[in-house]
N, C-alpha and C. Protein backbone atom coordinates (compact mmCIF):
# COMPACT_ATOMS: atom_id res chain seq x y z
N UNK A 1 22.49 31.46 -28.31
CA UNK A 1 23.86 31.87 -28.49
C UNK A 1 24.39 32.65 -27.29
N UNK A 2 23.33 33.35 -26.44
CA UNK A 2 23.40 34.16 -25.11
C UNK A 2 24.73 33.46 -24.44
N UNK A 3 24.18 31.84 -24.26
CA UNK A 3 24.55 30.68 -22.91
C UNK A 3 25.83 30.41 -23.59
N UNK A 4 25.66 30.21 -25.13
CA UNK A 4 27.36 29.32 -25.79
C UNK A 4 28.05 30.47 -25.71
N UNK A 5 28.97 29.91 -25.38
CA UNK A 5 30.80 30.65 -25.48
C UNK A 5 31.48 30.52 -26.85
N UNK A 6 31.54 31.66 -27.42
CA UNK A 6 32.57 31.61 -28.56
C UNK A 6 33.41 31.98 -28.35
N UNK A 7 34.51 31.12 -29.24
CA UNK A 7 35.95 31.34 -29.66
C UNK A 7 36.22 32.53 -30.37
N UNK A 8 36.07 33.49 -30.44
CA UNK A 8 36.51 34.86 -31.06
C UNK A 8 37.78 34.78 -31.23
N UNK A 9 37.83 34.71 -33.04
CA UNK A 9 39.35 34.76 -32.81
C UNK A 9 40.02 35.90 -34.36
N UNK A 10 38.96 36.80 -34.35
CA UNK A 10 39.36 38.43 -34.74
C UNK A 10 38.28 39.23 -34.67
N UNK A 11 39.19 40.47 -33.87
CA UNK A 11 38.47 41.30 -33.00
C UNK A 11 38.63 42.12 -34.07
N UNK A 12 37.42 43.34 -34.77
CA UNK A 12 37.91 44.87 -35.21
C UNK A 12 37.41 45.37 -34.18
N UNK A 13 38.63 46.32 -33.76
CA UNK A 13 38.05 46.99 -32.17
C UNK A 13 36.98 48.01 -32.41
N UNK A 14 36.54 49.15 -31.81
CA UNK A 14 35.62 50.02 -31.86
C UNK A 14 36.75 51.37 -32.51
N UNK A 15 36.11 52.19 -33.16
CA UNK A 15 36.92 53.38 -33.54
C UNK A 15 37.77 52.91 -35.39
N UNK A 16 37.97 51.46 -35.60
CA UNK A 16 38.35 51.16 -36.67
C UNK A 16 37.91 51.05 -37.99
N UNK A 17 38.08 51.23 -39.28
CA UNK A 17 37.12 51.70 -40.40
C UNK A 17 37.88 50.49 -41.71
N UNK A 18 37.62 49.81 -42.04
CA UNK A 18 37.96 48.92 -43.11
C UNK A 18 36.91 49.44 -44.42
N UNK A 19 37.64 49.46 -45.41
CA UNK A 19 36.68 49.58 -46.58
C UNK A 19 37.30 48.78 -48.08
N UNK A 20 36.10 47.80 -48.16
CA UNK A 20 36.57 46.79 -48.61
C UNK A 20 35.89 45.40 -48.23
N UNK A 21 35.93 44.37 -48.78
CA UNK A 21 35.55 42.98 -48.27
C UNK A 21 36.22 42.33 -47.11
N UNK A 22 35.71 41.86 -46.59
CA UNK A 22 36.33 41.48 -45.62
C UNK A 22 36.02 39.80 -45.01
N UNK A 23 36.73 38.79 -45.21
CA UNK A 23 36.97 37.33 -45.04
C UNK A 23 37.43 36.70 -43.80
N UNK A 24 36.99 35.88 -42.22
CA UNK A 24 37.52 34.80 -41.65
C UNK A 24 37.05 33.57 -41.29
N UNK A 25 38.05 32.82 -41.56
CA UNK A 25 37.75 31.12 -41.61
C UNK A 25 37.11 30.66 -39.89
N UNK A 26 37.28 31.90 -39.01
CA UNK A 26 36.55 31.71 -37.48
C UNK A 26 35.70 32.37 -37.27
N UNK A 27 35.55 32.55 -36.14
CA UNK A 27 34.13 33.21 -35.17
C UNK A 27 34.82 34.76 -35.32
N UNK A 28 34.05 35.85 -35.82
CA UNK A 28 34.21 37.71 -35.49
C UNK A 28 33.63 38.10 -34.66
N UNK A 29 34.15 39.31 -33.91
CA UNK A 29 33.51 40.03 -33.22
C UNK A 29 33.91 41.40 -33.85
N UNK A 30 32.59 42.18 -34.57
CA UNK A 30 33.22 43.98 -34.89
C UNK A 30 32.64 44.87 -34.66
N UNK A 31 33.70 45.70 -33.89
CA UNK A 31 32.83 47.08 -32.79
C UNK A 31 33.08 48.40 -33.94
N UNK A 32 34.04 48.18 -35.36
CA UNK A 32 34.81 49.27 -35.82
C UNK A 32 33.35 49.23 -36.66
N UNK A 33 34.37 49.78 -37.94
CA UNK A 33 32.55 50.31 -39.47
C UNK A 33 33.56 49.26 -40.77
N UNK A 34 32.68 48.67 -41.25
CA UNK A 34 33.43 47.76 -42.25
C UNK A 34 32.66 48.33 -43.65
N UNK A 35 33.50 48.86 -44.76
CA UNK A 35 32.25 49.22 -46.20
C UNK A 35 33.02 47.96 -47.33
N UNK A 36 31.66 47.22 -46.75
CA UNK A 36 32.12 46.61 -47.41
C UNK A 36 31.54 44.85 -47.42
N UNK A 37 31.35 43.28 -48.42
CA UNK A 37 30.83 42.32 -47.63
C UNK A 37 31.42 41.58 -46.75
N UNK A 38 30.96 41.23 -45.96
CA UNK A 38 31.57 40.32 -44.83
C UNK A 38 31.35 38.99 -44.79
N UNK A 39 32.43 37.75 -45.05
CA UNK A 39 32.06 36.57 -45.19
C UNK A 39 32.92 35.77 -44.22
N UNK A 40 31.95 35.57 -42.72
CA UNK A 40 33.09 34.51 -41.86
C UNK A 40 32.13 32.85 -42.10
N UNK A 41 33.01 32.25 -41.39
CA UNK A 41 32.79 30.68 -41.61
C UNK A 41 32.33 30.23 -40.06
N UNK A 42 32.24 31.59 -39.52
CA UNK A 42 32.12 30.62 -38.02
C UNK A 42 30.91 32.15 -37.84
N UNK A 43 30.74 31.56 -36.50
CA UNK A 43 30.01 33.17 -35.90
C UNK A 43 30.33 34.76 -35.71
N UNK A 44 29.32 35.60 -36.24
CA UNK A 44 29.55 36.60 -36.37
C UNK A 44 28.83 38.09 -35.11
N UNK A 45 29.89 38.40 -34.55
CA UNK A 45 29.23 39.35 -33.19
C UNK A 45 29.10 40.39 -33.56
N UNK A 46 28.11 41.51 -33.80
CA UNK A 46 28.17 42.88 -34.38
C UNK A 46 28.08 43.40 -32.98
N UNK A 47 29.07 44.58 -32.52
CA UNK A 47 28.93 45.38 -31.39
C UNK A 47 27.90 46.05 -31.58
N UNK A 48 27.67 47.11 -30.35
CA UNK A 48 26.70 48.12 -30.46
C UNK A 48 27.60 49.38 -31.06
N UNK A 49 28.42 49.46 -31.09
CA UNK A 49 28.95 50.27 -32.35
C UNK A 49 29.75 49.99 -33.21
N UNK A 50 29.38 48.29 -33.56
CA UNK A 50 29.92 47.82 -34.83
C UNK A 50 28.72 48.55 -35.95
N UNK A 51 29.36 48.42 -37.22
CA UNK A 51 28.49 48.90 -38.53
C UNK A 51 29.16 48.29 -39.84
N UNK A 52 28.01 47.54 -40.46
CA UNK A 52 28.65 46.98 -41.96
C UNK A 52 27.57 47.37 -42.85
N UNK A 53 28.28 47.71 -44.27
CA UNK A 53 27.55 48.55 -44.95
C UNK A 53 27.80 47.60 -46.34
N UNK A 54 27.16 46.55 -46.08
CA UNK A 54 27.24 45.34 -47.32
C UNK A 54 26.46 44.00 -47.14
N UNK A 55 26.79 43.43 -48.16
CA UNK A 55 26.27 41.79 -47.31
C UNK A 55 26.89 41.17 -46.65
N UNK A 56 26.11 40.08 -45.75
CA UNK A 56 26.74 39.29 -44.78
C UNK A 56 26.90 37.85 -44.55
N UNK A 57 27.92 37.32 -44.92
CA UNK A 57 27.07 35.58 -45.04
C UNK A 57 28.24 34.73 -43.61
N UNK A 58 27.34 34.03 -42.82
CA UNK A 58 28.00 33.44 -41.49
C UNK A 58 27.27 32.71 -41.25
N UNK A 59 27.77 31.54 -40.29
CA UNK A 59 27.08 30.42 -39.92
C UNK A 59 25.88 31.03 -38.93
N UNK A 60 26.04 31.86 -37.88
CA UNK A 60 25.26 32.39 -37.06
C UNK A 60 25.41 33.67 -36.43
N UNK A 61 24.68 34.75 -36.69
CA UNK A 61 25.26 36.01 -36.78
C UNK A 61 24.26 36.50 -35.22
N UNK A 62 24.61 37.68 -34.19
CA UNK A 62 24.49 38.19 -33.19
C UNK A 62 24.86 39.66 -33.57
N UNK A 63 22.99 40.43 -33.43
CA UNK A 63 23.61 42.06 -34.34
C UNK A 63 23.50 42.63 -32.95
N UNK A 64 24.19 43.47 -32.42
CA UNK A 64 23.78 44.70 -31.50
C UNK A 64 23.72 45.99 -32.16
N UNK A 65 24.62 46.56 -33.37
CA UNK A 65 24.36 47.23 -34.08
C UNK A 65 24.20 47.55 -35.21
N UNK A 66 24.65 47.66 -36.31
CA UNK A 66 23.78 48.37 -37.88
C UNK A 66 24.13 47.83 -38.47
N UNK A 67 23.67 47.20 -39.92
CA UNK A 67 23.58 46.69 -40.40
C UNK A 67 22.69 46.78 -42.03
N UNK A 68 23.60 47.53 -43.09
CA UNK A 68 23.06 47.51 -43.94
C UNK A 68 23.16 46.71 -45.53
N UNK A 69 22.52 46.15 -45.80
CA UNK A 69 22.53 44.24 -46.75
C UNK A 69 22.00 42.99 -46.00
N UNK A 70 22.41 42.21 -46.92
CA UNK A 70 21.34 41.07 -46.67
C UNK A 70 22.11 40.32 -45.84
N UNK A 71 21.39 39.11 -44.49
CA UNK A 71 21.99 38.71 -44.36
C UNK A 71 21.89 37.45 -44.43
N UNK A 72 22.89 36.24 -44.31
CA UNK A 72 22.84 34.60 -44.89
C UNK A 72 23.00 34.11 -43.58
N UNK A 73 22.27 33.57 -42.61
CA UNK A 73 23.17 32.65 -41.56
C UNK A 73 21.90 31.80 -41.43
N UNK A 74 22.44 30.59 -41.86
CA UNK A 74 22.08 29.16 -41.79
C UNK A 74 21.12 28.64 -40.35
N UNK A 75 22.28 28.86 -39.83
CA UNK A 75 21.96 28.02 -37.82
C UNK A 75 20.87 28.93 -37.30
N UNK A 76 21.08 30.53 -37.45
CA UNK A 76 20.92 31.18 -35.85
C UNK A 76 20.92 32.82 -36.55
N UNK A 77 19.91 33.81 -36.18
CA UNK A 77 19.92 35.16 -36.75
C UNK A 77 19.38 35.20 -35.42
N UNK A 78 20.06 36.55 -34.61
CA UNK A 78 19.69 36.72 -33.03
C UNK A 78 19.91 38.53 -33.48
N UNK A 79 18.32 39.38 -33.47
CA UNK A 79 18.61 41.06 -33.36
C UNK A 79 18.37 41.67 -31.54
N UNK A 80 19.18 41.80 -31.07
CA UNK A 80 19.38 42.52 -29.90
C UNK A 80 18.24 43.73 -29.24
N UNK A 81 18.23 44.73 -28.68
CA UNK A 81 17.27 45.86 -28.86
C UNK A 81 17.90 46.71 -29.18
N UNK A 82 19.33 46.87 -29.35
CA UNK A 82 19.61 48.24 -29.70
C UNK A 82 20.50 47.78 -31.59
N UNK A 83 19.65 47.10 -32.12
CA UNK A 83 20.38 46.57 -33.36
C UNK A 83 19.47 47.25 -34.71
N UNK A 84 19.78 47.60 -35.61
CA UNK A 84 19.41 48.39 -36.53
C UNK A 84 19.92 47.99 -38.31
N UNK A 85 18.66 46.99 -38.92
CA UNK A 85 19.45 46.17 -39.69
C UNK A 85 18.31 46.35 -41.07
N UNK A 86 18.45 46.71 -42.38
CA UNK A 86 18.20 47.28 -42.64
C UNK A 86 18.56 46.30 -44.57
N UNK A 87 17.79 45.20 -44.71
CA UNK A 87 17.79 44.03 -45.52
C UNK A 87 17.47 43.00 -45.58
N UNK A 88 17.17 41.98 -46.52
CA UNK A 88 16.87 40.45 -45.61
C UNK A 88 17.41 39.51 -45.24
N UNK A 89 16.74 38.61 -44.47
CA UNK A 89 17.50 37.69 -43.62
C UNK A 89 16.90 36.68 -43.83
N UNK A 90 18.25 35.41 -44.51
CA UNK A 90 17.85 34.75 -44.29
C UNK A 90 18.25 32.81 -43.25
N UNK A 91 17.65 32.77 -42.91
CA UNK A 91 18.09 32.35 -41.89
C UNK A 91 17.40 30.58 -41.21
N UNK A 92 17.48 29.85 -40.56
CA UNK A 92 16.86 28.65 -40.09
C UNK A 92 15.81 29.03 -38.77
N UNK A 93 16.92 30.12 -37.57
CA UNK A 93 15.77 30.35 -36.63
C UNK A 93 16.52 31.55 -36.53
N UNK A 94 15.85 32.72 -35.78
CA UNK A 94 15.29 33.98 -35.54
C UNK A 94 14.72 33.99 -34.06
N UNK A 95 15.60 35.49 -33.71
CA UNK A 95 14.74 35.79 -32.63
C UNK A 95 15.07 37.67 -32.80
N UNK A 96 14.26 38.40 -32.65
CA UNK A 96 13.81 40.06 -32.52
C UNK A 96 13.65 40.42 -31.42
N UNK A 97 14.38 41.29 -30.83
CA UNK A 97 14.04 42.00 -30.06
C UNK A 97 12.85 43.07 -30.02
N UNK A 98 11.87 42.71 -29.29
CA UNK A 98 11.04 44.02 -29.23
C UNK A 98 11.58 45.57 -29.77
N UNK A 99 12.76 46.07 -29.60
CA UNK A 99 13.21 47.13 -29.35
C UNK A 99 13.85 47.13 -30.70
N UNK A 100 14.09 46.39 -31.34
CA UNK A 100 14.87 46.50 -32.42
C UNK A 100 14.28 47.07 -33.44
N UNK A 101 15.22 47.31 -34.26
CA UNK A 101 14.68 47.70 -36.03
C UNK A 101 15.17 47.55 -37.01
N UNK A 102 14.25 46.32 -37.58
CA UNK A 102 14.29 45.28 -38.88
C UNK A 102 13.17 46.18 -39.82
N UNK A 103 13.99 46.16 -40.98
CA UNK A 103 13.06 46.63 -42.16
C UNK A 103 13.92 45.59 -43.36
N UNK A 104 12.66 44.74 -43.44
CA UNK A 104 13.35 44.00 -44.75
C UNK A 104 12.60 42.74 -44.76
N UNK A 105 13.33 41.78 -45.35
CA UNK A 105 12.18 40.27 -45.03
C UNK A 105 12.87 39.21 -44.69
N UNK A 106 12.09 38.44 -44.20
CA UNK A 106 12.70 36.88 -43.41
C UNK A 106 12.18 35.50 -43.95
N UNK A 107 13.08 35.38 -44.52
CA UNK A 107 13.18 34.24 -44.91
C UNK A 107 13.58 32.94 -44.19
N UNK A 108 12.81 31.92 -43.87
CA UNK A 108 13.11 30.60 -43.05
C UNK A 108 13.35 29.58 -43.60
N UNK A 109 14.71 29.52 -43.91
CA UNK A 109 15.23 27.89 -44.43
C UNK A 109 15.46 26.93 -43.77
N UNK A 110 14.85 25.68 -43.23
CA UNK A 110 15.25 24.70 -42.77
C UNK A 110 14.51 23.61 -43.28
N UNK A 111 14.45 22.42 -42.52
CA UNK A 111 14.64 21.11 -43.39
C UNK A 111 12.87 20.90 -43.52
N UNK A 112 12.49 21.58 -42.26
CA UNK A 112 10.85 21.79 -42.49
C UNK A 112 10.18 22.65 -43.97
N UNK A 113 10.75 23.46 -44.27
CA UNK A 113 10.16 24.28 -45.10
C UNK A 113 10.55 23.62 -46.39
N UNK A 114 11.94 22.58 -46.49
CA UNK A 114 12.43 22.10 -47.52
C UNK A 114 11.59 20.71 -48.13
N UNK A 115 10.85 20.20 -47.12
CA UNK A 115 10.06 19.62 -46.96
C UNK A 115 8.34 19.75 -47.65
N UNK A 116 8.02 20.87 -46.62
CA UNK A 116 7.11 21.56 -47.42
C UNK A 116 7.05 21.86 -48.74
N UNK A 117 8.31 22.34 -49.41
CA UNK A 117 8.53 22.83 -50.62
C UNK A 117 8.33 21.93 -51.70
N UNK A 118 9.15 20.21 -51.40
CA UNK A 118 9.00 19.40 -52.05
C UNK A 118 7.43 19.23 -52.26
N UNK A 119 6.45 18.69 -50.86
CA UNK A 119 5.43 18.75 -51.07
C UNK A 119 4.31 19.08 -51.73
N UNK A 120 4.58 20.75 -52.28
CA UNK A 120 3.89 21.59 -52.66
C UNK A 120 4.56 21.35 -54.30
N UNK A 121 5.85 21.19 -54.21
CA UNK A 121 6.08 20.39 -55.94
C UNK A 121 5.32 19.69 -56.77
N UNK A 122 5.52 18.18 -55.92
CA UNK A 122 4.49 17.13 -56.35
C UNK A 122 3.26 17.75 -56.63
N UNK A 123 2.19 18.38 -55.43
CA UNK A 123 1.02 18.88 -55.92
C UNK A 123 0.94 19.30 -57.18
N UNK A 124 2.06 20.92 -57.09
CA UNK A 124 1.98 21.46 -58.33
C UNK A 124 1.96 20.46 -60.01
N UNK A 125 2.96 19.64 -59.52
CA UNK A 125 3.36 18.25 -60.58
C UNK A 125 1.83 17.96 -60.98
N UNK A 126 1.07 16.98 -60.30
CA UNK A 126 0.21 16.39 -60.36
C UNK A 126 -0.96 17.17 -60.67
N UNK A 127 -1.42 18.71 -60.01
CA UNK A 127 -2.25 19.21 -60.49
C UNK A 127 -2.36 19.39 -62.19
N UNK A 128 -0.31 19.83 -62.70
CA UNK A 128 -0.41 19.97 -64.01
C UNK A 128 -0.94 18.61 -65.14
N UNK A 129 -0.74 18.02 -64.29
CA UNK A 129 -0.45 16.11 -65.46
C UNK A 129 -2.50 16.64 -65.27
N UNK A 130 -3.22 16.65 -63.95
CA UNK A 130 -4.52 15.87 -64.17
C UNK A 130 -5.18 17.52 -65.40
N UNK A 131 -4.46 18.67 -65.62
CA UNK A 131 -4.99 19.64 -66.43
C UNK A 131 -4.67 18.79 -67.91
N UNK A 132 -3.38 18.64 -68.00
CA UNK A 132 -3.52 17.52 -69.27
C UNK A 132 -4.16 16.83 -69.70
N UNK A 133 -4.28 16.06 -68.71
CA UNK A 133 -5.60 14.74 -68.62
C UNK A 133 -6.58 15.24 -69.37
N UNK A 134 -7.19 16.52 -68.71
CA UNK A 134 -8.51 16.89 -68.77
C UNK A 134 -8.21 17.50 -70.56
N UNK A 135 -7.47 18.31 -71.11
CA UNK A 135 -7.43 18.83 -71.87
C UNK A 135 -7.50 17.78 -73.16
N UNK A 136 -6.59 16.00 -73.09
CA UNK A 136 -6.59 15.54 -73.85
C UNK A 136 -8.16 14.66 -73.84
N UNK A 137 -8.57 14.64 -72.62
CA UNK A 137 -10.01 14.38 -72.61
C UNK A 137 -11.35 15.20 -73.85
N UNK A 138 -11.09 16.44 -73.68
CA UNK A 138 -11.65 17.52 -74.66
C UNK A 138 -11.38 17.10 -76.11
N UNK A 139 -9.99 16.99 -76.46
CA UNK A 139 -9.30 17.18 -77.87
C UNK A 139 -10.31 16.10 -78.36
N UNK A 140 -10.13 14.52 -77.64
CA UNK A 140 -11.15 13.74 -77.78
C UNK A 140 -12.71 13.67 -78.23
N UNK A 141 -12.88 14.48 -77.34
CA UNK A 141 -14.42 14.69 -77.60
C UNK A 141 -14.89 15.53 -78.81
N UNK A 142 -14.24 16.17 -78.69
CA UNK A 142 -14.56 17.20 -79.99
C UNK A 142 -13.94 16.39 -81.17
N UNK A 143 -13.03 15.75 -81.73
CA UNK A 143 -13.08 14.82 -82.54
C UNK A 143 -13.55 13.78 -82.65
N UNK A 144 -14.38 13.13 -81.72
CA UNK A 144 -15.60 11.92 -81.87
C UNK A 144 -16.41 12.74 -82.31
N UNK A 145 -17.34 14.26 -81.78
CA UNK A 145 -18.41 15.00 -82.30
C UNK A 145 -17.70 15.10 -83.81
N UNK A 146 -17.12 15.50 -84.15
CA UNK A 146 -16.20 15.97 -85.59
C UNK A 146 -17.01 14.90 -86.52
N UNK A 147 -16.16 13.79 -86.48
CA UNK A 147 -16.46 12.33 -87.26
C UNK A 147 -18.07 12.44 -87.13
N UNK A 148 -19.26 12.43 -85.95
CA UNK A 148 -20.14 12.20 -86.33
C UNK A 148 -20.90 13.51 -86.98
N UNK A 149 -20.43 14.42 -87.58
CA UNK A 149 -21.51 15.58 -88.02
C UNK A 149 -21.40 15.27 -89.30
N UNK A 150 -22.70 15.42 -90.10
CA UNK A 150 -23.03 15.01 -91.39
C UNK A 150 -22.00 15.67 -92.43
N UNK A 151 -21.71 15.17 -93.31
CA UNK A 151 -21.07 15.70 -94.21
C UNK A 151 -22.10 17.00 -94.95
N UNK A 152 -20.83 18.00 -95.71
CA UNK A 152 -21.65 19.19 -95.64
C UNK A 152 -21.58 19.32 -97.22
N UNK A 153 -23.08 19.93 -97.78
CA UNK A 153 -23.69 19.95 -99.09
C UNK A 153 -21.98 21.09 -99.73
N UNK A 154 -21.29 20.40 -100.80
CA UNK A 154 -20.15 20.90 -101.19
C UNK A 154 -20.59 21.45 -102.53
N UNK A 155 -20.15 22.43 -103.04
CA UNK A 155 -20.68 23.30 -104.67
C UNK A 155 -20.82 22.62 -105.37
N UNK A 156 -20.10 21.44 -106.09
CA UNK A 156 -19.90 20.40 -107.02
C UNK A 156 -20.95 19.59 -106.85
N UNK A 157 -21.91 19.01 -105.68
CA UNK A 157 -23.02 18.65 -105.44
C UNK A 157 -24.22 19.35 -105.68
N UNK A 158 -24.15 20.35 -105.56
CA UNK A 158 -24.99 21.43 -105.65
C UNK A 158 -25.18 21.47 -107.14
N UNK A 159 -23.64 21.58 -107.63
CA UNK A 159 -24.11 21.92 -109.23
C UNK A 159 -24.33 20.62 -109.88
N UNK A 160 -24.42 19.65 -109.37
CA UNK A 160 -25.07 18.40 -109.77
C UNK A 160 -26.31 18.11 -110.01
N UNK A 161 -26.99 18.56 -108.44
CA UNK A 161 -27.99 18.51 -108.10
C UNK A 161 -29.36 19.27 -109.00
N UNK A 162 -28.37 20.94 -109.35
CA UNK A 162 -28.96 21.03 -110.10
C UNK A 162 -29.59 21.07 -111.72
N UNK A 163 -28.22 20.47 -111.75
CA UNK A 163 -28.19 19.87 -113.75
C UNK A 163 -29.53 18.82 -113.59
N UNK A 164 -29.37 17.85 -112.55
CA UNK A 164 -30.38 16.65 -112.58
C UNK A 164 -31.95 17.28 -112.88
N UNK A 165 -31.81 18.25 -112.29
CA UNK A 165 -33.60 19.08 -112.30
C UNK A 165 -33.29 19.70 -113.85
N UNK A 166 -32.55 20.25 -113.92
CA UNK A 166 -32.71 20.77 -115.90
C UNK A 166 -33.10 19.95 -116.73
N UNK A 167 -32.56 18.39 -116.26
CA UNK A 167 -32.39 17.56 -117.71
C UNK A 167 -33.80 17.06 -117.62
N UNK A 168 -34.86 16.85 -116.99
CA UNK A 168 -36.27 16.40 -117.00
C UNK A 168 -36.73 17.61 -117.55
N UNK A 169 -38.03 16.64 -118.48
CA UNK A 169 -38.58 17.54 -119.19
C UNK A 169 -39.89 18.08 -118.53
N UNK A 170 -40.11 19.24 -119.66
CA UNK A 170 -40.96 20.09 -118.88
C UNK A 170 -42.36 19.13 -118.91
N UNK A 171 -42.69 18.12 -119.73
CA UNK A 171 -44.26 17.25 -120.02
C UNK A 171 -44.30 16.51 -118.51
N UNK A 172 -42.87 16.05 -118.32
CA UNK A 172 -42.91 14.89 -116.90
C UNK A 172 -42.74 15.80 -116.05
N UNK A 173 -42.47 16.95 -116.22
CA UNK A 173 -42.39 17.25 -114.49
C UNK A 173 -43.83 17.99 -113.98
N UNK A 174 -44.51 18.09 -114.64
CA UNK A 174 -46.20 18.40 -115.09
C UNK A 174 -46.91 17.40 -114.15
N UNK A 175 -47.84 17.94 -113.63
CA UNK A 175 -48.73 16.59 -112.97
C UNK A 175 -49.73 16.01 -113.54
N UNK A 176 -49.71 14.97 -113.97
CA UNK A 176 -50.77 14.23 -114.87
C UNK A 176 -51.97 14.65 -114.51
N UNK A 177 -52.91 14.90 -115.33
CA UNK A 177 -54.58 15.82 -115.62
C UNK A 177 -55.60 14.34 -116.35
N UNK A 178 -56.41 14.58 -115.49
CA UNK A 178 -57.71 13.13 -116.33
C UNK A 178 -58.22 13.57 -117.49
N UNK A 179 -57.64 12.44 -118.75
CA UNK A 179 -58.23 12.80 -120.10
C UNK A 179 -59.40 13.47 -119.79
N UNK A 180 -59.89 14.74 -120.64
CA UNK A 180 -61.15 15.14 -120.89
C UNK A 180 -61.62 14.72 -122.48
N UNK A 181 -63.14 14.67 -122.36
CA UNK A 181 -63.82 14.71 -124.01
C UNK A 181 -63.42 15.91 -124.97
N UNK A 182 -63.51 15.69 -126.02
CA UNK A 182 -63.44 16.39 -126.95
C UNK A 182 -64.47 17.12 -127.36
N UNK A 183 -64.48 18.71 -127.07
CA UNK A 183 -65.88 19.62 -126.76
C UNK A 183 -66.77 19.15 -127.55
N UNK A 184 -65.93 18.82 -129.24
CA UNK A 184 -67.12 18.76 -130.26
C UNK A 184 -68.06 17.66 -130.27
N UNK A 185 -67.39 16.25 -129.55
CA UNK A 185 -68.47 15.42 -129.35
C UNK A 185 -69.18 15.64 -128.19
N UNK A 186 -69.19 16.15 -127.44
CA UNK A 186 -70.18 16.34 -126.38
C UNK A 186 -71.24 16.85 -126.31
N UNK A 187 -72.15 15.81 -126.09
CA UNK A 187 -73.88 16.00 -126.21
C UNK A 187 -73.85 16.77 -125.60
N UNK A 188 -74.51 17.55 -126.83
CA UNK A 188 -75.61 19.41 -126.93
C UNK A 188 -76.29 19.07 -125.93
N UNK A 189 -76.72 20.00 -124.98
CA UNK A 189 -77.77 20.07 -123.89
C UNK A 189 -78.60 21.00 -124.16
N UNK A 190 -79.54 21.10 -124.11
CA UNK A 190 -80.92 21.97 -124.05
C UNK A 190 -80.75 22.72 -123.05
N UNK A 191 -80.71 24.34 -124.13
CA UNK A 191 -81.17 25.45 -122.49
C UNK A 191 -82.92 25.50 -121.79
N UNK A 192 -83.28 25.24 -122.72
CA UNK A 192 -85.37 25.19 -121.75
C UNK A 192 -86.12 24.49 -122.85
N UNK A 193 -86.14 23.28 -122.17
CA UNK A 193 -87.11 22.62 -122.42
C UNK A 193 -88.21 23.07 -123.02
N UNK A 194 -89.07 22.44 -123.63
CA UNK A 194 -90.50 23.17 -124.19
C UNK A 194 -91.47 22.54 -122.85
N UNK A 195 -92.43 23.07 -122.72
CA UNK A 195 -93.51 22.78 -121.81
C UNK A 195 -94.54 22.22 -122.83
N UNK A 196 -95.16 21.53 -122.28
CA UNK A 196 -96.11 20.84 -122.99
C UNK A 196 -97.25 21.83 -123.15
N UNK A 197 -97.98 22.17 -124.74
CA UNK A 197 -99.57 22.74 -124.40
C UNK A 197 -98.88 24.66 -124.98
N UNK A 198 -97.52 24.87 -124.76
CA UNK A 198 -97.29 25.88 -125.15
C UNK A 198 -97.44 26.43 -126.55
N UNK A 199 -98.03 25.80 -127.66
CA UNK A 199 -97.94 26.06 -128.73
C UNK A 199 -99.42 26.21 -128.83
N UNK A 200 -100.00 25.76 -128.48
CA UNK A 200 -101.73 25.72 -128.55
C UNK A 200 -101.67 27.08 -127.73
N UNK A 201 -101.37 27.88 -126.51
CA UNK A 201 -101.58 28.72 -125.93
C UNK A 201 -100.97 30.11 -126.81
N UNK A 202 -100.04 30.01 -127.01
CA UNK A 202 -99.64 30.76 -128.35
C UNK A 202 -100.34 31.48 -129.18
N UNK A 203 -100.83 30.10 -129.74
CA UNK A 203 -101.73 30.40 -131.18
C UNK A 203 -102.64 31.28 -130.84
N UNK A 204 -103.44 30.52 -129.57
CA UNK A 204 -104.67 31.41 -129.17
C UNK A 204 -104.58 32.76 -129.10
N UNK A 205 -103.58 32.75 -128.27
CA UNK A 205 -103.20 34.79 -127.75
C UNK A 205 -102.80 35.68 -128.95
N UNK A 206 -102.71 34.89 -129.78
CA UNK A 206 -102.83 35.25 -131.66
C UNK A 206 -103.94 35.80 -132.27
């Protein structure tokens, strides 16, 4: 903006104080103190003892001095060294003076970043669809496991289950025992034998 020549075509001189908004459809140059926002349509020149105490929106703004609010210029944000600006900017290209003092943030709009932005959409897009994916993948699975887990023992079974064991009787549920004899027919056994010759030995010792 150094090399281009602007058409300046309203001056606020130095020493002048507007308070209030302030609007032109051309290129400004202001050395006075404006309280107030400033909205030109063309380029905007801040003297070194210009001062605006609001926001600023212009096609391409040139600060030499103060500057407090945000500012909007599309094309071209140029801070001087003796410029003192004090909000953010946002802007396509930028240049700072070493000497200057910016407190605030910068924002870079152009067709690159608009670009980028889309870019980083889609991703975002697509990362969300393949989390879906994955999630209706799960819902899946866990309802195939569902269907195959055994059906579960319900009270009404239970109290089925156990009427069936009451109603058998107590003879059958007994474990069958091998007929035995009947004590009274069972051949008497001898506790001791007689020995042969014992009755003759007897007598004698008689």
């Amino acid at each position: 903006m150094k090399n281009q020549k602007l058409n300046i075509t309203t001056l606020i001189g130095k020493g002048s104080v507007m308070d209030g908004d302030f609007a032109s459809p051309g290129s400004v140059r202001i050395d006075g103190k404006i309280g107030g926002n400033v909205n030109v349509e063309g380029t905007l020149v801040v003297g070194t003892s210009g001062m605006i105490r609001g926001n600023v929106k212009c096609s391409g703004i040139i600060v030499g001095g103060e500057i407090e609010g945000n500012i909007i210029a599309p094309e071209r944000a140029e801070l001087s060294s003796t410029s003192r600006v004090i909000g953010d900017i946002h802007t396509g290209n930028i240049i700072i003076d070493e000497k200057a003092l910016f407190h605030g943030k910068c924002i870079m709009e152009d067709g690159l970043n608009t670009a980028r932005d889309k870019d980083s959409f889609s991703f975002k897009a697509k990362e969300r669809k393949d989390s879906k994916s994955a999630v209706s993948e799960v819902k899946e699975a866990l309802e195939e496991a569902s269907e195959n887990e055994p059906e579960p023992v319900t009270e009404n079974a239970a109290d089925n289950l156990t009427r069936s064991v009451k109603d058998i009787p107590f003879e059958d549920a007994l474990p069958e025992t091998p007929e035995t004899e009947d004590a009274s027919e069972a051949e008497e056994i001898p506790l001791v034998e007689k020995v042969p010759g014992t009755d003759e030995v007897s007598e004698a010792l008689q």
